[in-house]
C-alpha atoms as a PDB file:
ATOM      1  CA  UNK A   1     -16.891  -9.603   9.608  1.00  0.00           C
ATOM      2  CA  UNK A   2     -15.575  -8.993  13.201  1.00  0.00           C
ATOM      3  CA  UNK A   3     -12.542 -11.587  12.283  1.00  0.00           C
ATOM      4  CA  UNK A   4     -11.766  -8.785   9.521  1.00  0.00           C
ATOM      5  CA  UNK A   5     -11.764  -6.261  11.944  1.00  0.00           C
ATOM      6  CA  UNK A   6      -8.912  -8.678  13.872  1.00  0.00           C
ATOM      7  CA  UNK A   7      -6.160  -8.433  11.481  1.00  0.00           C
ATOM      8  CA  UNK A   8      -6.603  -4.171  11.659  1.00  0.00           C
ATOM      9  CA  UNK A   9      -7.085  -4.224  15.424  1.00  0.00           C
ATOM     10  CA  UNK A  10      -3.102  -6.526  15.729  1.00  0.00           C
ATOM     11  CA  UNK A  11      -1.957  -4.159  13.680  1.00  0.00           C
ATOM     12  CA  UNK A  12      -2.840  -1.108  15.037  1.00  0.00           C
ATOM     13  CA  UNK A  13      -2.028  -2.946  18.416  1.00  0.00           C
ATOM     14  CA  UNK A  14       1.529  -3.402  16.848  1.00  0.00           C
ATOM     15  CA  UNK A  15       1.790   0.411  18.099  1.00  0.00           C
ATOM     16  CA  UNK A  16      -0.709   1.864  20.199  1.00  0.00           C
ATOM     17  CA  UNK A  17      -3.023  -0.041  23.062  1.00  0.00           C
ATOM     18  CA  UNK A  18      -6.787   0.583  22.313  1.00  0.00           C
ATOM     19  CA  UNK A  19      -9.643  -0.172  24.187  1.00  0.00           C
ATOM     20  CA  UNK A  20     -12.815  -2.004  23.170  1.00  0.00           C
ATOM     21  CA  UNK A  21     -14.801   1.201  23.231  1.00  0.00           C
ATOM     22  CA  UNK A  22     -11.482   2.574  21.441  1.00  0.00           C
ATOM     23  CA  UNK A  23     -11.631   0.224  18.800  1.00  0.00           C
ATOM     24  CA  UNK A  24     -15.747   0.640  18.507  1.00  0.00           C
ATOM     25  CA  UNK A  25     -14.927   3.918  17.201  1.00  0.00           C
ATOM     26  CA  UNK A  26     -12.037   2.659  14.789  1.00  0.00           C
ATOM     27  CA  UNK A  27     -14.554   0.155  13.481  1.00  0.00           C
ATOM     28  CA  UNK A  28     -16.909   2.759  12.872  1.00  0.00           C
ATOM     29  CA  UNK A  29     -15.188   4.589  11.182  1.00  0.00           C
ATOM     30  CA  UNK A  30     -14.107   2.152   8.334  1.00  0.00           C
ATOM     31  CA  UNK A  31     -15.931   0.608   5.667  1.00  0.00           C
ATOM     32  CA  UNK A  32     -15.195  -2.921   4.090  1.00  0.00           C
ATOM     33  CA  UNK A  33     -14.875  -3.382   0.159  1.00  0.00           C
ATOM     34  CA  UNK A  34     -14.161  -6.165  -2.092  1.00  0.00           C
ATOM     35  CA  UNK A  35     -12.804  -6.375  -5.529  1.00  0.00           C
ATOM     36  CA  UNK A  36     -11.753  -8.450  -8.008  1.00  0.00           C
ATOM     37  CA  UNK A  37      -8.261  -9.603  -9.324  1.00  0.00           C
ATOM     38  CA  UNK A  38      -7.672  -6.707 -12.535  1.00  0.00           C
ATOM     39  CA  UNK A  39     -10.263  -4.121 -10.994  1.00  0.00           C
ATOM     40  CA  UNK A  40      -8.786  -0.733 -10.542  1.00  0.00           C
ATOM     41  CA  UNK A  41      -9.525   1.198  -7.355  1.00  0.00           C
ATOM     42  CA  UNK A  42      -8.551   4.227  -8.493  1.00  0.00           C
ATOM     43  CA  UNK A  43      -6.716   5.565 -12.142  1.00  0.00           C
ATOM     44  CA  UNK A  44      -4.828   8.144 -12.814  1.00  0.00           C
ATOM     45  CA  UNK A  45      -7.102  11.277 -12.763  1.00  0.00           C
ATOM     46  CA  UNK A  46     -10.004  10.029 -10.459  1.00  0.00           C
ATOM     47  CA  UNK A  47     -10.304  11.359  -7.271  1.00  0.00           C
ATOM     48  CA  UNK A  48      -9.074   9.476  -3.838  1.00  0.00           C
ATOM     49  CA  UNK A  49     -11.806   9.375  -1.581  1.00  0.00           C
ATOM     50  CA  UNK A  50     -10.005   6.733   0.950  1.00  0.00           C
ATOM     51  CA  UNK A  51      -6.688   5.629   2.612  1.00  0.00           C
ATOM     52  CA  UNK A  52      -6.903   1.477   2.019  1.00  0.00           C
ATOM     53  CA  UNK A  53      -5.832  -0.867   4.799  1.00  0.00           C
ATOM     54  CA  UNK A  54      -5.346  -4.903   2.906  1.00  0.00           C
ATOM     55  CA  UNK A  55      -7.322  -7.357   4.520  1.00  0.00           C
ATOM     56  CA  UNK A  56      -6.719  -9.963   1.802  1.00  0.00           C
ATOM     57  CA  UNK A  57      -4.799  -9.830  -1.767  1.00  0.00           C
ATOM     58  CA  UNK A  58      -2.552  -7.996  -3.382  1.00  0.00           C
ATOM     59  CA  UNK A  59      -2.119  -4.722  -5.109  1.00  0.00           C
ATOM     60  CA  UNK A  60      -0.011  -2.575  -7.560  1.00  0.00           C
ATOM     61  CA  UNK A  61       0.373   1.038  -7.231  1.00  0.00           C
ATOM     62  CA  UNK A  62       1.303   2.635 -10.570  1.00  0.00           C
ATOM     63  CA  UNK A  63       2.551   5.419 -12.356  1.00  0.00           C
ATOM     64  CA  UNK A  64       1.833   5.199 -16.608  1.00  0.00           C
ATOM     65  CA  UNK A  65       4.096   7.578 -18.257  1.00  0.00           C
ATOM     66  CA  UNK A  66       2.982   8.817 -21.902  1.00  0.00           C
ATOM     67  CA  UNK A  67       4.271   5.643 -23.421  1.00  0.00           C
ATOM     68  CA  UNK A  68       1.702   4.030 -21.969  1.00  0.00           C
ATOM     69  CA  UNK A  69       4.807   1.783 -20.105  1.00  0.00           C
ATOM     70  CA  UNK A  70       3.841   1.351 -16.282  1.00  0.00           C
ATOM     71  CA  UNK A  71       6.086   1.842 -13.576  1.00  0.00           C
ATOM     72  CA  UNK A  72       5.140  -0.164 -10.602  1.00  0.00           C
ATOM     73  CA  UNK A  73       6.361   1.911  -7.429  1.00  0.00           C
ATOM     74  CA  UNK A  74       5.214  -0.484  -4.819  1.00  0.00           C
ATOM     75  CA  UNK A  75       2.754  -3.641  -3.840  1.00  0.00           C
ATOM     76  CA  UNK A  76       0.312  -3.905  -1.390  1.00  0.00           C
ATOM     77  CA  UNK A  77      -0.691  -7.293   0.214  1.00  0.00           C
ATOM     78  CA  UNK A  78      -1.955  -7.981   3.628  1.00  0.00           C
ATOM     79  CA  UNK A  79      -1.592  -6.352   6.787  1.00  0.00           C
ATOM     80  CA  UNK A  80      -0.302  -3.074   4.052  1.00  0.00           C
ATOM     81  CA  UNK A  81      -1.926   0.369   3.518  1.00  0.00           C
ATOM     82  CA  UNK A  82      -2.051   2.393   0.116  1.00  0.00           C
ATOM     83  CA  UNK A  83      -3.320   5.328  -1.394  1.00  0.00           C
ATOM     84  CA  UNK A  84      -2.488   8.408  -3.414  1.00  0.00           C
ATOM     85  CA  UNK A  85      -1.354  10.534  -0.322  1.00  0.00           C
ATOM     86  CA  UNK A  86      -1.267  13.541  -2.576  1.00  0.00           C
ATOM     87  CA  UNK A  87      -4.666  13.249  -3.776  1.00  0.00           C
ATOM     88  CA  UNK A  88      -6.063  11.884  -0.871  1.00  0.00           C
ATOM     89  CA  UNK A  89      -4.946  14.661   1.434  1.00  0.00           C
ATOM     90  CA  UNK A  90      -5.560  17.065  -0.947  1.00  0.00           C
ATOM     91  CA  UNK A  91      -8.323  16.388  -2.850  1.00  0.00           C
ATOM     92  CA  UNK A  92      -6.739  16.999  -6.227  1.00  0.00           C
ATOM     93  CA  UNK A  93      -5.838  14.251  -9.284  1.00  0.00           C
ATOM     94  CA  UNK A  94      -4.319  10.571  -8.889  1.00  0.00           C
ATOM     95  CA  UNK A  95      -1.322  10.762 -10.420  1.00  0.00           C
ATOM     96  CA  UNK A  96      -0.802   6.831  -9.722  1.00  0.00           C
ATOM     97  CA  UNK A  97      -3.131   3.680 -10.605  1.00  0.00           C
ATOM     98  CA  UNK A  98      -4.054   0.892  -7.761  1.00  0.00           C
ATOM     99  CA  UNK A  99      -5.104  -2.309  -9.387  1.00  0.00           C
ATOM    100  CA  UNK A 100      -5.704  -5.358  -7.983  1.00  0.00           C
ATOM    101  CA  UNK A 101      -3.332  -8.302  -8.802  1.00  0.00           C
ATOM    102  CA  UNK A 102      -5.553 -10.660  -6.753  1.00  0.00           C
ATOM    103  CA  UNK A 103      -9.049 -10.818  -5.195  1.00  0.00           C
ATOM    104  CA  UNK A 104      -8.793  -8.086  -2.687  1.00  0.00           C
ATOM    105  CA  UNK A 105     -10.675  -7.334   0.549  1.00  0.00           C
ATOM    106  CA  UNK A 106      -9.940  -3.647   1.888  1.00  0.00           C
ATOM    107  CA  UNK A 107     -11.119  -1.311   4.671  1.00  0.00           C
ATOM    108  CA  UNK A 108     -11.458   2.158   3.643  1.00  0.00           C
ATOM    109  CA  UNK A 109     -11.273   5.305   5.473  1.00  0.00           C
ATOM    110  CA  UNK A 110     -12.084   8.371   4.371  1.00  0.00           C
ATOM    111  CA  UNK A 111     -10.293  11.866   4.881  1.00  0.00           C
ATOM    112  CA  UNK A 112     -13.185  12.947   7.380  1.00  0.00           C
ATOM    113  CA  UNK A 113     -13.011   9.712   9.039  1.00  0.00           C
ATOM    114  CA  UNK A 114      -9.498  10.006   9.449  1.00  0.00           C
ATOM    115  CA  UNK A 115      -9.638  13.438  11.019  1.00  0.00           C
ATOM    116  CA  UNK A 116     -12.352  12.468  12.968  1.00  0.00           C
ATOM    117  CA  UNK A 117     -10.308   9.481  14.576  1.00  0.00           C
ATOM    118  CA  UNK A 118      -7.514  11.842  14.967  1.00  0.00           C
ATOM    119  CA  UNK A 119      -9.026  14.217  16.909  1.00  0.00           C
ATOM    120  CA  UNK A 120     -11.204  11.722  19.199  1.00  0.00           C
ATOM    121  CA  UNK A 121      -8.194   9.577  19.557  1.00  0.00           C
ATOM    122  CA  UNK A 122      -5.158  10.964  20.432  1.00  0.00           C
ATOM    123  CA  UNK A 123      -3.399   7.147  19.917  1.00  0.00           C
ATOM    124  CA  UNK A 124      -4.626   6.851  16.416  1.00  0.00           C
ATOM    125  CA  UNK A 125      -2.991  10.218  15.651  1.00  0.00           C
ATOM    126  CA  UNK A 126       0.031   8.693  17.278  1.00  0.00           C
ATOM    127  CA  UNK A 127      -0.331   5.600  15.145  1.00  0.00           C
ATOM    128  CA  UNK A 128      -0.624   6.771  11.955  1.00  0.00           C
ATOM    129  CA  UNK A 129       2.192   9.099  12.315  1.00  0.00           C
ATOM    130  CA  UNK A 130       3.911   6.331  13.073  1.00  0.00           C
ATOM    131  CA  UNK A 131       2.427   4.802  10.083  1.00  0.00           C
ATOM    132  CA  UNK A 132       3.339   8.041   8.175  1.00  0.00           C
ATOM    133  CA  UNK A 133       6.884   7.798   9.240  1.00  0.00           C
ATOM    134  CA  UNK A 134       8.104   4.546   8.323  1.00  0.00           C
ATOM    135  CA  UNK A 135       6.184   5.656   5.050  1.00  0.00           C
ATOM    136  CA  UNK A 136       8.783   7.979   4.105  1.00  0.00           C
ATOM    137  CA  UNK A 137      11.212   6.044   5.291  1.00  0.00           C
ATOM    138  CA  UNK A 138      10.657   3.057   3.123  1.00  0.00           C
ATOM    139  CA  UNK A 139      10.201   5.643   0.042  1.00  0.00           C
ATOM    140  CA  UNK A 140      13.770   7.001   1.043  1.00  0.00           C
ATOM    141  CA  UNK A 141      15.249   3.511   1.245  1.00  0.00           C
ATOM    142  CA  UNK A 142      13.682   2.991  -2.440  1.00  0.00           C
ATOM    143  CA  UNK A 143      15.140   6.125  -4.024  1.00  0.00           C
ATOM    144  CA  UNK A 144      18.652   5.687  -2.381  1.00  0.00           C
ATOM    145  CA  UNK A 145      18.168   1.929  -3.667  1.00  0.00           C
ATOM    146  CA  UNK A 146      18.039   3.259  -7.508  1.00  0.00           C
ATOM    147  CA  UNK A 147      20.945   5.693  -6.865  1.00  0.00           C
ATOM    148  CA  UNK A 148      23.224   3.642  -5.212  1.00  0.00           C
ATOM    149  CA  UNK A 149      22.917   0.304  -6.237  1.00  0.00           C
ATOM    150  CA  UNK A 150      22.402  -2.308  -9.181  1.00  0.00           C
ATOM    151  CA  UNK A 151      19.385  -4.212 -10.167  1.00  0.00           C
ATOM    152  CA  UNK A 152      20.822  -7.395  -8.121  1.00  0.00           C
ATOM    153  CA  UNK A 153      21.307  -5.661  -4.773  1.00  0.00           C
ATOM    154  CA  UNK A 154      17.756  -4.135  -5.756  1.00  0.00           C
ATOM    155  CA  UNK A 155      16.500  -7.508  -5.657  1.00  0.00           C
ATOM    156  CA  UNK A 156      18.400  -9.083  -2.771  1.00  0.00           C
ATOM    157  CA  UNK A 157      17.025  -6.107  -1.051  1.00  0.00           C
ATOM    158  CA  UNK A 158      13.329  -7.191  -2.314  1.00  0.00           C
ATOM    159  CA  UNK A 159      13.972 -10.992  -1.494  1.00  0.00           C
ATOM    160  CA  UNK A 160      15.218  -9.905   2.230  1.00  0.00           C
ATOM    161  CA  UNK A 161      12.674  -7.432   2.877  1.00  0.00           C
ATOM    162  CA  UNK A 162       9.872  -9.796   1.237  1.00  0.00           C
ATOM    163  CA  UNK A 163      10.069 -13.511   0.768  1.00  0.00           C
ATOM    164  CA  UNK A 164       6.669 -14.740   0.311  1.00  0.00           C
ATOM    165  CA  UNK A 165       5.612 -11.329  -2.185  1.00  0.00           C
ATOM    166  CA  UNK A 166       8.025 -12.671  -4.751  1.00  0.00           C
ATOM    167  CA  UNK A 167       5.853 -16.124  -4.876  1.00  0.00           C
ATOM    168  CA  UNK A 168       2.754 -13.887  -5.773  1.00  0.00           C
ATOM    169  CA  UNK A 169       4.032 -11.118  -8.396  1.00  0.00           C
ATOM    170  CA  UNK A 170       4.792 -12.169 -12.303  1.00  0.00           C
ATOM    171  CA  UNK A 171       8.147 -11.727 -13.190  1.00  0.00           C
ATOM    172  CA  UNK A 172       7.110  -8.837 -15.363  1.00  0.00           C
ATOM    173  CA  UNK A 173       5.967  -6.583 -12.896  1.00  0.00           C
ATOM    174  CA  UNK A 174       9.208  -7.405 -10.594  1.00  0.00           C
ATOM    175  CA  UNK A 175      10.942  -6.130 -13.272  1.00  0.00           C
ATOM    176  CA  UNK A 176       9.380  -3.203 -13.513  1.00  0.00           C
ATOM    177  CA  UNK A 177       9.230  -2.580  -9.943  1.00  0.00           C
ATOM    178  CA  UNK A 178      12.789  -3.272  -9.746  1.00  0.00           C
ATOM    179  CA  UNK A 179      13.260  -0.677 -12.847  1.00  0.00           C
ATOM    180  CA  UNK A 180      14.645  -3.464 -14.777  1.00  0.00           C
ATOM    181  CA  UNK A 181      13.959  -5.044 -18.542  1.00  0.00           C
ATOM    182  CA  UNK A 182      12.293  -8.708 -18.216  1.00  0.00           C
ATOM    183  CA  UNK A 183      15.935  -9.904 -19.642  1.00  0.00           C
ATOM    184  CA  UNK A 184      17.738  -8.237 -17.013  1.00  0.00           C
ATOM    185  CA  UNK A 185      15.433  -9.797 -14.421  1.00  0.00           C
ATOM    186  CA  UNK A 186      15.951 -13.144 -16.396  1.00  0.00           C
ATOM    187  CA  UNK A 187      19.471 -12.994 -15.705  1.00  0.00           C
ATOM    188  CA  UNK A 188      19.272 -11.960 -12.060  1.00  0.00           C
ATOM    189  CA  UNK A 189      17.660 -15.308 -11.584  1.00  0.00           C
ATOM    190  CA  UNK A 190      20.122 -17.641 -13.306  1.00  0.00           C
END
């Protein structure tokens, strides 16, 4: 268990410098969940009770529209956090789905837990802002990415950003994370 608490403790370290006693508190304030590959953390509708930090596995975060077609908006694997940050923060509705394309070990932390670290730790407010930042960014950088350029650059732009997540996702969902028919994905790899 304390080698799970490793991989959060580099990555927070990645940013801010915690003590042991720090971290104590961090610990404390998380709680460890696994699931299997095809479970569903949350649907569409539920309630969001925690922000998820990926010790192990991989997840899609999804949007269904009233086709019932599912439009992947992003993937979560290791060292990664996910959630609905609109219901999560505000209590209300998932719009999205997280599913688990893998096995999956998380550490959850709830909305009180995350306030609570917050205002006991001035460096874990600091963090996840940081966190919260490059958030938006990356969301940015995938908008622009469907305004301004083609499903190839869309997938260079995968391949550079992400080498090894392209071994672990079926070409399907690529293709409908890259907002692309399976064809058209077809053809991108020939």
């Amino acid at each position: 268990m304390e080698d799970k608490y490793n991989l959060l403790k580099e990555h927070i370290e990645k940013v801010v410098v915690l003590t042991e006693d720090e971290f104590d508190l961090v610990k404390a304030c998380f709680i460890q969940r696994q699931y299997r590959k095809s479970e569903c953390i949350f649907r569409e509708g539920d309630s969001v009770n925690y922000i998820y930090f990926v010790l192990s596995g991989l997840l899609k975060f999804y949007y269904t529209d009233d086709d019932a077609k599912q439009h992947i908006v992003s993937f979560a694997m290791e060292d990664w956090w996910e959630t609905d940050v609109s219901a999560f923060y505000t209590g209300g509705d998932a719009s999205f789905t997280l599913e688990c394309l893998e096995n999956t070990e998380l550490l959850c932390l709830s909305l009180e837990n995350f306030e609570r670290l917050c205002n006991r730790l001035q460096k874990m407010e600091r963090f996840f802002l940081r966190k919260s930042i490059a958030g938006h960014i990356g969301s940015q950088q995938r908008i622009l990415s469907f305004l301004t350029s083609g499903a190839k650059e869309r997938y260079e732009q995968l391949i550079k950003r992400n080498p090894a997540l392209l071994q672990r996702i079926p070409k399907l969902l690529l293709a409908s994370y890259l907002g692309v028919s399976r064809e058209t994905l077809s053809r991108l790899f020939s």
